[in-house]
PDB file of N, CA and C in Angstrom:
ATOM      1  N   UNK A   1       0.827  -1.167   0.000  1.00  0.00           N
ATOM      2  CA  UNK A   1       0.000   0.000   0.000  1.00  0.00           C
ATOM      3  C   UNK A   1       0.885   1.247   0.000  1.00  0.00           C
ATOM      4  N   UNK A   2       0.729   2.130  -0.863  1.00  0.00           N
ATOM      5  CA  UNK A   2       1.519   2.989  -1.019  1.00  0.00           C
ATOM      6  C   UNK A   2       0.815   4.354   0.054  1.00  0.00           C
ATOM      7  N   UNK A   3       1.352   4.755   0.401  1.00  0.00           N
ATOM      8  CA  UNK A   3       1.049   6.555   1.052  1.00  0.00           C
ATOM      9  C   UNK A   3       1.675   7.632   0.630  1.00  0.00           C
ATOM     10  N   UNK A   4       1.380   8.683   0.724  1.00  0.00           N
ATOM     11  CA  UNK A   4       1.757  10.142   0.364  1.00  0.00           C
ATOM     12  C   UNK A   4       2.250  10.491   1.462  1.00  0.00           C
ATOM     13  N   UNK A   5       3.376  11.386   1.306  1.00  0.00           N
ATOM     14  CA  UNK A   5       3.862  12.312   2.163  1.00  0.00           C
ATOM     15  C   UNK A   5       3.200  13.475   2.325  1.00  0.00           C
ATOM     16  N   UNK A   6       3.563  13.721   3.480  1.00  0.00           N
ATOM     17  CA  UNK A   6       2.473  14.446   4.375  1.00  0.00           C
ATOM     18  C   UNK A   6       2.559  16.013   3.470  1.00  0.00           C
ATOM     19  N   UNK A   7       1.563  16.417   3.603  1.00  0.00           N
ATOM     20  CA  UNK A   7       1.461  17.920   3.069  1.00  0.00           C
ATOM     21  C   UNK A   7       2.462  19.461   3.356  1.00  0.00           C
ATOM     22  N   UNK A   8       3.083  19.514   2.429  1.00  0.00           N
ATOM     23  CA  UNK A   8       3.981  20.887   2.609  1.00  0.00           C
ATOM     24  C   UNK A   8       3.709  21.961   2.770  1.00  0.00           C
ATOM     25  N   UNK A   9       4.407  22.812   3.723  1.00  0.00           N
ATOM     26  CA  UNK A   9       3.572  24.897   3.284  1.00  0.00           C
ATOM     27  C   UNK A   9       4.860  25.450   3.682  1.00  0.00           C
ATOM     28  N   UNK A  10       5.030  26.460   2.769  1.00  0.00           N
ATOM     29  CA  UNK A  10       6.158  27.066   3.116  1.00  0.00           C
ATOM     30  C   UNK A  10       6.020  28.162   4.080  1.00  0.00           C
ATOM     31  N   UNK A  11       6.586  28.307   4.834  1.00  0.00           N
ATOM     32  CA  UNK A  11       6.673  29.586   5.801  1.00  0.00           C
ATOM     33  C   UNK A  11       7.935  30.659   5.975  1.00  0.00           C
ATOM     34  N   UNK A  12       7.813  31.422   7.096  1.00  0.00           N
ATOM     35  CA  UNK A  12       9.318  32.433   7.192  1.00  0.00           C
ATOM     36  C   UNK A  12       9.737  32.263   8.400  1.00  0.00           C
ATOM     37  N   UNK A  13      11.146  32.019   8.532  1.00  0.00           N
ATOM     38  CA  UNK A  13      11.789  31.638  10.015  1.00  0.00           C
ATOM     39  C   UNK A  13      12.311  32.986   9.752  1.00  0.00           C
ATOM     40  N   UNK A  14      13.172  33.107  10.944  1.00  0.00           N
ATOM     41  CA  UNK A  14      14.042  34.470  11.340  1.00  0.00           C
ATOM     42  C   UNK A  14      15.493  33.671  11.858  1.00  0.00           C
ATOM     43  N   UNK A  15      16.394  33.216  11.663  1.00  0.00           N
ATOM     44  CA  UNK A  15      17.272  33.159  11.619  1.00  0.00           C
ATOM     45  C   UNK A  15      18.598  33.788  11.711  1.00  0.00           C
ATOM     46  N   UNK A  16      19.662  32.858  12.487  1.00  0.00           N
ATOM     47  CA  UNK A  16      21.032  33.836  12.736  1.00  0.00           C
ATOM     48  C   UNK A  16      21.431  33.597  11.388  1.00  0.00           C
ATOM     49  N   UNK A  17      21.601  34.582  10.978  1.00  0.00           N
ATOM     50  CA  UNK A  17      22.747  34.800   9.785  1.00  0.00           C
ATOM     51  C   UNK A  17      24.254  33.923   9.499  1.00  0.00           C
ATOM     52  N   UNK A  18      25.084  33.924  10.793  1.00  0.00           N
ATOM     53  CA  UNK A  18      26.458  33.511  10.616  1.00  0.00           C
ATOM     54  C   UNK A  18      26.076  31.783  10.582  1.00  0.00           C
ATOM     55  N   UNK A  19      24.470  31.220  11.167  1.00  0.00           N
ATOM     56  CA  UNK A  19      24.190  29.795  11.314  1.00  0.00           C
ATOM     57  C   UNK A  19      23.574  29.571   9.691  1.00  0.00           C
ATOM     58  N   UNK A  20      22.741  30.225   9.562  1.00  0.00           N
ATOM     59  CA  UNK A  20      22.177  29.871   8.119  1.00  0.00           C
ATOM     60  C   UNK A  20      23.288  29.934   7.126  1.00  0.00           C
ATOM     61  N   UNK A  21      24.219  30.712   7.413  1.00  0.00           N
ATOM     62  CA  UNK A  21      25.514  30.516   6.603  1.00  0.00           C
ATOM     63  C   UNK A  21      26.413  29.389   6.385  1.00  0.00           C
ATOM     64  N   UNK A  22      26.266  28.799   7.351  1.00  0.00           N
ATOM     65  CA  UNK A  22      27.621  27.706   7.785  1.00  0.00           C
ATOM     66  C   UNK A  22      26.881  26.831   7.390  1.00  0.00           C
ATOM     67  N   UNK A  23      25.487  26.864   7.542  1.00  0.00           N
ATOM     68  CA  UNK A  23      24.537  25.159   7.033  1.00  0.00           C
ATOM     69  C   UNK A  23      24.459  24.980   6.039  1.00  0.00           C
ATOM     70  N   UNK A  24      24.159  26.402   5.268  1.00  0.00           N
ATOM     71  CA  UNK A  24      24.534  26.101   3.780  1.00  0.00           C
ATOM     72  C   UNK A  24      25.851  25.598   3.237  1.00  0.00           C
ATOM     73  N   UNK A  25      26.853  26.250   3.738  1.00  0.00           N
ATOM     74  CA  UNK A  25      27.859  25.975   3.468  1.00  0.00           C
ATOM     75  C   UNK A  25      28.472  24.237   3.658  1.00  0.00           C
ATOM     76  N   UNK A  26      28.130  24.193   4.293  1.00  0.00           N
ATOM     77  CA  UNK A  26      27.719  22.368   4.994  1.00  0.00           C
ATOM     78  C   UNK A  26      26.542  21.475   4.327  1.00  0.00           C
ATOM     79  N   UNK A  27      26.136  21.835   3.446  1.00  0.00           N
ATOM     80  CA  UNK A  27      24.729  21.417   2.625  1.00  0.00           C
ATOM     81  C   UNK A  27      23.900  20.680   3.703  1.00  0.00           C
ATOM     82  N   UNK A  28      23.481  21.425   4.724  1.00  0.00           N
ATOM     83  CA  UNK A  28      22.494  20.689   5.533  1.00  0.00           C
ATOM     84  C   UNK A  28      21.002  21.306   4.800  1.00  0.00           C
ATOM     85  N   UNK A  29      20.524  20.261   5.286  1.00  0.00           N
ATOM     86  CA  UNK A  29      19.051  20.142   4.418  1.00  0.00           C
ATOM     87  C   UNK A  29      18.349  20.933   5.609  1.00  0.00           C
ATOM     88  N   UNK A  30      17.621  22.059   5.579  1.00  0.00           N
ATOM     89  CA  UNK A  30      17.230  23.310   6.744  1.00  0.00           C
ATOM     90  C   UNK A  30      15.747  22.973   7.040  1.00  0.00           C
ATOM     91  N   UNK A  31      15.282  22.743   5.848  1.00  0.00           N
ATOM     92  CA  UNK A  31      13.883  22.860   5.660  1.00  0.00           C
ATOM     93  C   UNK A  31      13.554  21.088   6.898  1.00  0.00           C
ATOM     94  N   UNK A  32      14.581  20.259   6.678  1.00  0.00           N
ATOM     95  CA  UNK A  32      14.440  18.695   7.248  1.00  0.00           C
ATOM     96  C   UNK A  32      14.592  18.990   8.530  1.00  0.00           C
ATOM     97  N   UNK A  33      15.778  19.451   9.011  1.00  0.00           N
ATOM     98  CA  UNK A  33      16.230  20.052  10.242  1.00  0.00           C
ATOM     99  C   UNK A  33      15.051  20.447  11.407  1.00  0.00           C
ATOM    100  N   UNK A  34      14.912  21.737  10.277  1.00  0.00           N
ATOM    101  CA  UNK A  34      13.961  22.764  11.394  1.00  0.00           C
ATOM    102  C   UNK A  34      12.597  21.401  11.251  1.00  0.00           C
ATOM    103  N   UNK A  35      12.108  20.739  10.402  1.00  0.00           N
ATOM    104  CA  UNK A  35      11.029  19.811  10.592  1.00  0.00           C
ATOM    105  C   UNK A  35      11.018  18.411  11.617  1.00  0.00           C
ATOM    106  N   UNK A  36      12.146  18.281  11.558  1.00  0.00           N
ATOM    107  CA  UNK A  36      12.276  17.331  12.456  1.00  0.00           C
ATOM    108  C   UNK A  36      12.418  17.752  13.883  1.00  0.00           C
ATOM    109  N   UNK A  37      13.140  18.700  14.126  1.00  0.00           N
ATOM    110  CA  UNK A  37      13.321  19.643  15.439  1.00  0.00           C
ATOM    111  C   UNK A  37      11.856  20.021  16.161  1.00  0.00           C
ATOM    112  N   UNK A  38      11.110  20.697  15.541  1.00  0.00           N
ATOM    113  CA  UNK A  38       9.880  20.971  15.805  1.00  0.00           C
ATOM    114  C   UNK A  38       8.942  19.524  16.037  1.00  0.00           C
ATOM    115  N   UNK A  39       9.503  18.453  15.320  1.00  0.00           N
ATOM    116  CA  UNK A  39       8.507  17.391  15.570  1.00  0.00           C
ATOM    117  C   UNK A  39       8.903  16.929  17.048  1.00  0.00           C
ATOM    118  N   UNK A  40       9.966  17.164  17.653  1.00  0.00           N
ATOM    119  CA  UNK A  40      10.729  17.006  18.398  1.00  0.00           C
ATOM    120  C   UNK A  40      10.010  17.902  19.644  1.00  0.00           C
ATOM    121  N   UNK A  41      10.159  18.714  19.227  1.00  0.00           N
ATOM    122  CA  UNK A  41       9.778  19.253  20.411  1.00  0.00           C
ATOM    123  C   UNK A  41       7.848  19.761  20.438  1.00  0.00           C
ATOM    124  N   UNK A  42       7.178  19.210  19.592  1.00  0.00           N
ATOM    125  CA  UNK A  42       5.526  19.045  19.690  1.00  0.00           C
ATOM    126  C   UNK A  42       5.493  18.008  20.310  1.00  0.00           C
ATOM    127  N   UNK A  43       6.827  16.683  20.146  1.00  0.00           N
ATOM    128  CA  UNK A  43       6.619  15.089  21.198  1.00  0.00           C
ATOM    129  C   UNK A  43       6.555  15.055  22.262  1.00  0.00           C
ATOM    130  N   UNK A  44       7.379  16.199  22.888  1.00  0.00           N
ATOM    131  CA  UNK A  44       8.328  16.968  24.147  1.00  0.00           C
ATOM    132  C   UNK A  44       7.270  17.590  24.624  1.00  0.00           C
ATOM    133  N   UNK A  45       6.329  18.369  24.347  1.00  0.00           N
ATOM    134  CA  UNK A  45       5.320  18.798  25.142  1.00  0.00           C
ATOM    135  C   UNK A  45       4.314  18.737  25.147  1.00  0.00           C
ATOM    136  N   UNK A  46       3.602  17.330  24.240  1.00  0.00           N
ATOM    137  CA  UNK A  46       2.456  16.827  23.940  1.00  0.00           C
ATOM    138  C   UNK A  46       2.630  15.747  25.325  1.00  0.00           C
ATOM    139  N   UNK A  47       4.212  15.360  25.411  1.00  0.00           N
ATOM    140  CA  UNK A  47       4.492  14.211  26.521  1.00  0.00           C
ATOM    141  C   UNK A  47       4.255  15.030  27.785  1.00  0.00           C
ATOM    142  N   UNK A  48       4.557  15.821  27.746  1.00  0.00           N
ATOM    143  CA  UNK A  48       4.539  17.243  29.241  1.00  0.00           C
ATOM    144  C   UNK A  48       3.257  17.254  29.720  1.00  0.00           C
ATOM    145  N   UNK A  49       2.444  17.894  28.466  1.00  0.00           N
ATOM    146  CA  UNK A  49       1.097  17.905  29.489  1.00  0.00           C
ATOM    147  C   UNK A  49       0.421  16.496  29.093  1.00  0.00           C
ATOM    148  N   UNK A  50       0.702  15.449  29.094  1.00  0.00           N
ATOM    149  CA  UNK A  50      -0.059  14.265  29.110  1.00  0.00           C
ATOM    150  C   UNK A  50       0.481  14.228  30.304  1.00  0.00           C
ATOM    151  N   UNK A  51       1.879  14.075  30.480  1.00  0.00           N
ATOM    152  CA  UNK A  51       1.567  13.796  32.110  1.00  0.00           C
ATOM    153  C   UNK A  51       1.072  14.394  33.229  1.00  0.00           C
ATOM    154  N   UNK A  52       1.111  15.612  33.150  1.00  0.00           N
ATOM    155  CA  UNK A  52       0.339  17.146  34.163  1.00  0.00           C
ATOM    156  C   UNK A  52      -0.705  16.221  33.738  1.00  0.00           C
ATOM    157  N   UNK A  53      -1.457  16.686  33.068  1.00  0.00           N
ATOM    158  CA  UNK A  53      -2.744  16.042  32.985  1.00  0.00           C
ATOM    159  C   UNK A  53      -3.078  14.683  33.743  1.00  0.00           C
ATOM    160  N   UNK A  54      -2.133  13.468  33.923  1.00  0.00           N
ATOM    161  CA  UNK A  54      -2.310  12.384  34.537  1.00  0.00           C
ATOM    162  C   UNK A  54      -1.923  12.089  35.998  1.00  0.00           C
ATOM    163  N   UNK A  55      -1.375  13.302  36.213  1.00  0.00           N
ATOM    164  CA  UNK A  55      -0.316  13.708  36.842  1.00  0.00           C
ATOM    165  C   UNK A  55      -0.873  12.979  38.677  1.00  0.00           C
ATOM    166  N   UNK A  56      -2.051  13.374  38.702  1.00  0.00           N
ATOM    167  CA  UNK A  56      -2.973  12.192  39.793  1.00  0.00           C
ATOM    168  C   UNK A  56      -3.216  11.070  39.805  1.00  0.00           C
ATOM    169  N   UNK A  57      -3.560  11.055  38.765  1.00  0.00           N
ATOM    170  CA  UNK A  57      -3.781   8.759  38.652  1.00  0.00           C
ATOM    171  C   UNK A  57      -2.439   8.155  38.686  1.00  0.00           C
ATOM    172  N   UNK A  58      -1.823   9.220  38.122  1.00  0.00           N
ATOM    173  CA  UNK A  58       0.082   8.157  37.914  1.00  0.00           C
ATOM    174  C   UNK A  58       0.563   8.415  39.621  1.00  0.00           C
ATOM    175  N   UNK A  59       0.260   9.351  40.104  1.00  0.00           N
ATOM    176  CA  UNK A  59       0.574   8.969  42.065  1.00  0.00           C
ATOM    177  C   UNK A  59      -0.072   8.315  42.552  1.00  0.00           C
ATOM    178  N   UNK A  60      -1.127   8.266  41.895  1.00  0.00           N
ATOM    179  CA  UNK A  60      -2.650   7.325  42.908  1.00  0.00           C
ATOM    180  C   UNK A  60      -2.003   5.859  42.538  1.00  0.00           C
ATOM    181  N   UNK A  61      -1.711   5.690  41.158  1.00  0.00           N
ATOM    182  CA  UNK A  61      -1.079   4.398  41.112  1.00  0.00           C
ATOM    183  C   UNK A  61       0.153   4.276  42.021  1.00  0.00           C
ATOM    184  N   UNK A  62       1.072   4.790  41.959  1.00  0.00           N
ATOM    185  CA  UNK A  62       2.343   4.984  42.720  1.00  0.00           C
ATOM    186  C   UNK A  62       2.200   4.405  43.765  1.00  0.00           C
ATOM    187  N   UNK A  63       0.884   5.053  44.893  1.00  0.00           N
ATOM    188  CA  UNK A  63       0.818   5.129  45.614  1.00  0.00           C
ATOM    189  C   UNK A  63       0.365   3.418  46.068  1.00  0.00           C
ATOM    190  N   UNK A  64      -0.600   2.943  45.708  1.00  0.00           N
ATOM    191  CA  UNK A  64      -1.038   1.586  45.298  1.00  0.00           C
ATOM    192  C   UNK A  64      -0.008   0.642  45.313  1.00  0.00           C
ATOM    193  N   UNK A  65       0.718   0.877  44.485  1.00  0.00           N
ATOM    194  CA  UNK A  65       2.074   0.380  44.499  1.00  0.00           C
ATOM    195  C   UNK A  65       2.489  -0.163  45.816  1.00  0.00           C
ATOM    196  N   UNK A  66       3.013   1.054  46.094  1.00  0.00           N
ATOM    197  CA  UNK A  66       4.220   1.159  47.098  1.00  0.00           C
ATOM    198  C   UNK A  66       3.468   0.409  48.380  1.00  0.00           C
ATOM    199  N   UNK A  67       1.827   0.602  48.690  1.00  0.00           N
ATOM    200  CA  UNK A  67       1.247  -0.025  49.763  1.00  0.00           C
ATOM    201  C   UNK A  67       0.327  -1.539  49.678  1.00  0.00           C
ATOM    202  N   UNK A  68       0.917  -1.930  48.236  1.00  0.00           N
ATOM    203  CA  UNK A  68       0.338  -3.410  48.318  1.00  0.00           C
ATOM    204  C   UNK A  68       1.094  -4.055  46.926  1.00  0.00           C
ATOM    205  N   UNK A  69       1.982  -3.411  46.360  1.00  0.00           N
ATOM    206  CA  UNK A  69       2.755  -4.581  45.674  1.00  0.00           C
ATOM    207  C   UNK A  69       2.745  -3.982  44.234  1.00  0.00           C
ATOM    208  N   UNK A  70       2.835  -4.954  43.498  1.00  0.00           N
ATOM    209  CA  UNK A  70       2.726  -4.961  42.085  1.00  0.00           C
ATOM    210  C   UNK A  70       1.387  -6.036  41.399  1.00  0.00           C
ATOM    211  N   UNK A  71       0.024  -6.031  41.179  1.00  0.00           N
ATOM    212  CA  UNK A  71      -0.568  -6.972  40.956  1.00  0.00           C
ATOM    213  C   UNK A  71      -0.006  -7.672  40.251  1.00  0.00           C
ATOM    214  N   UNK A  72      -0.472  -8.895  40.670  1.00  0.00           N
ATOM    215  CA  UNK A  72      -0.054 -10.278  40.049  1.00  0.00           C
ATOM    216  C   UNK A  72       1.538 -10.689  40.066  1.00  0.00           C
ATOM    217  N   UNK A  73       2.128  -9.967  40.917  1.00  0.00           N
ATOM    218  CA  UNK A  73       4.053 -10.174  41.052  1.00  0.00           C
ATOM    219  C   UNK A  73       3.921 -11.486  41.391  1.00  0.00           C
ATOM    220  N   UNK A  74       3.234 -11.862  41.618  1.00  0.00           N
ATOM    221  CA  UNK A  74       3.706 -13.867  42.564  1.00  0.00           C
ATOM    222  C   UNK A  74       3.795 -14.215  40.701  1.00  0.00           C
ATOM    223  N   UNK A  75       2.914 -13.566  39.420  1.00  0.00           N
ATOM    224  CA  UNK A  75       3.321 -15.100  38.406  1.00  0.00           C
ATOM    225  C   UNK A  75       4.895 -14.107  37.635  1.00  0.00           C
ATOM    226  N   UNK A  76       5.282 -13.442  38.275  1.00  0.00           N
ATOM    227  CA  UNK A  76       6.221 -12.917  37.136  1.00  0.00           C
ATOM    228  C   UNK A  76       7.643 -13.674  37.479  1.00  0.00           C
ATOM    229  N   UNK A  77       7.808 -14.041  36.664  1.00  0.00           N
ATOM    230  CA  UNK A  77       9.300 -14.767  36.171  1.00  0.00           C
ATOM    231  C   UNK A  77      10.408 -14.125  36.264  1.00  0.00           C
ATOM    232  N   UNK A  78      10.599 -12.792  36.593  1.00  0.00           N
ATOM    233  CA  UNK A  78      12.182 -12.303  36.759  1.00  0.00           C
ATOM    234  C   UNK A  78      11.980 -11.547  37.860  1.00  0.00           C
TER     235      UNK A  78
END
């Protein structure tokens, strides 16, 4: 099954000068860079507030934990 790559739009960054210089000069691919960077950091704070957001049930579990075990630890093998 074949798929398409995801949809392009061009936009305007603001950029250091002496960096956009040297990348070119380095044939780094900018447009990949800055896309991957940004995917990077939408992962980075999509992960942030998922956990704020959970941020109670993941202690409430914790908490569970720490005062009666791990369910089902008697069948685990390591």
């Amino acid at each position: 099954m074949l798929t398409r790559p995801p949809a392009r739009k061009s936009v305007n960054l603001s950029l250091n000068k002496e960096l956009l210089a040297e990348a070119k000069e380095l044939g780094i691919n900018m447009s990949r860079v800055a896309e991957e960077s940004i995917a990077q950091a939408v992962s980075a704070e999509k992960s942030r507030r998922w956990k704020e957001e959970n941020r109670e049930a993941i202690e409430g579990w914790n908490r569970y934990v720490e005062e009666n075990g791990l369910p089902l630890a008697k069948y685990r093998m390591f």
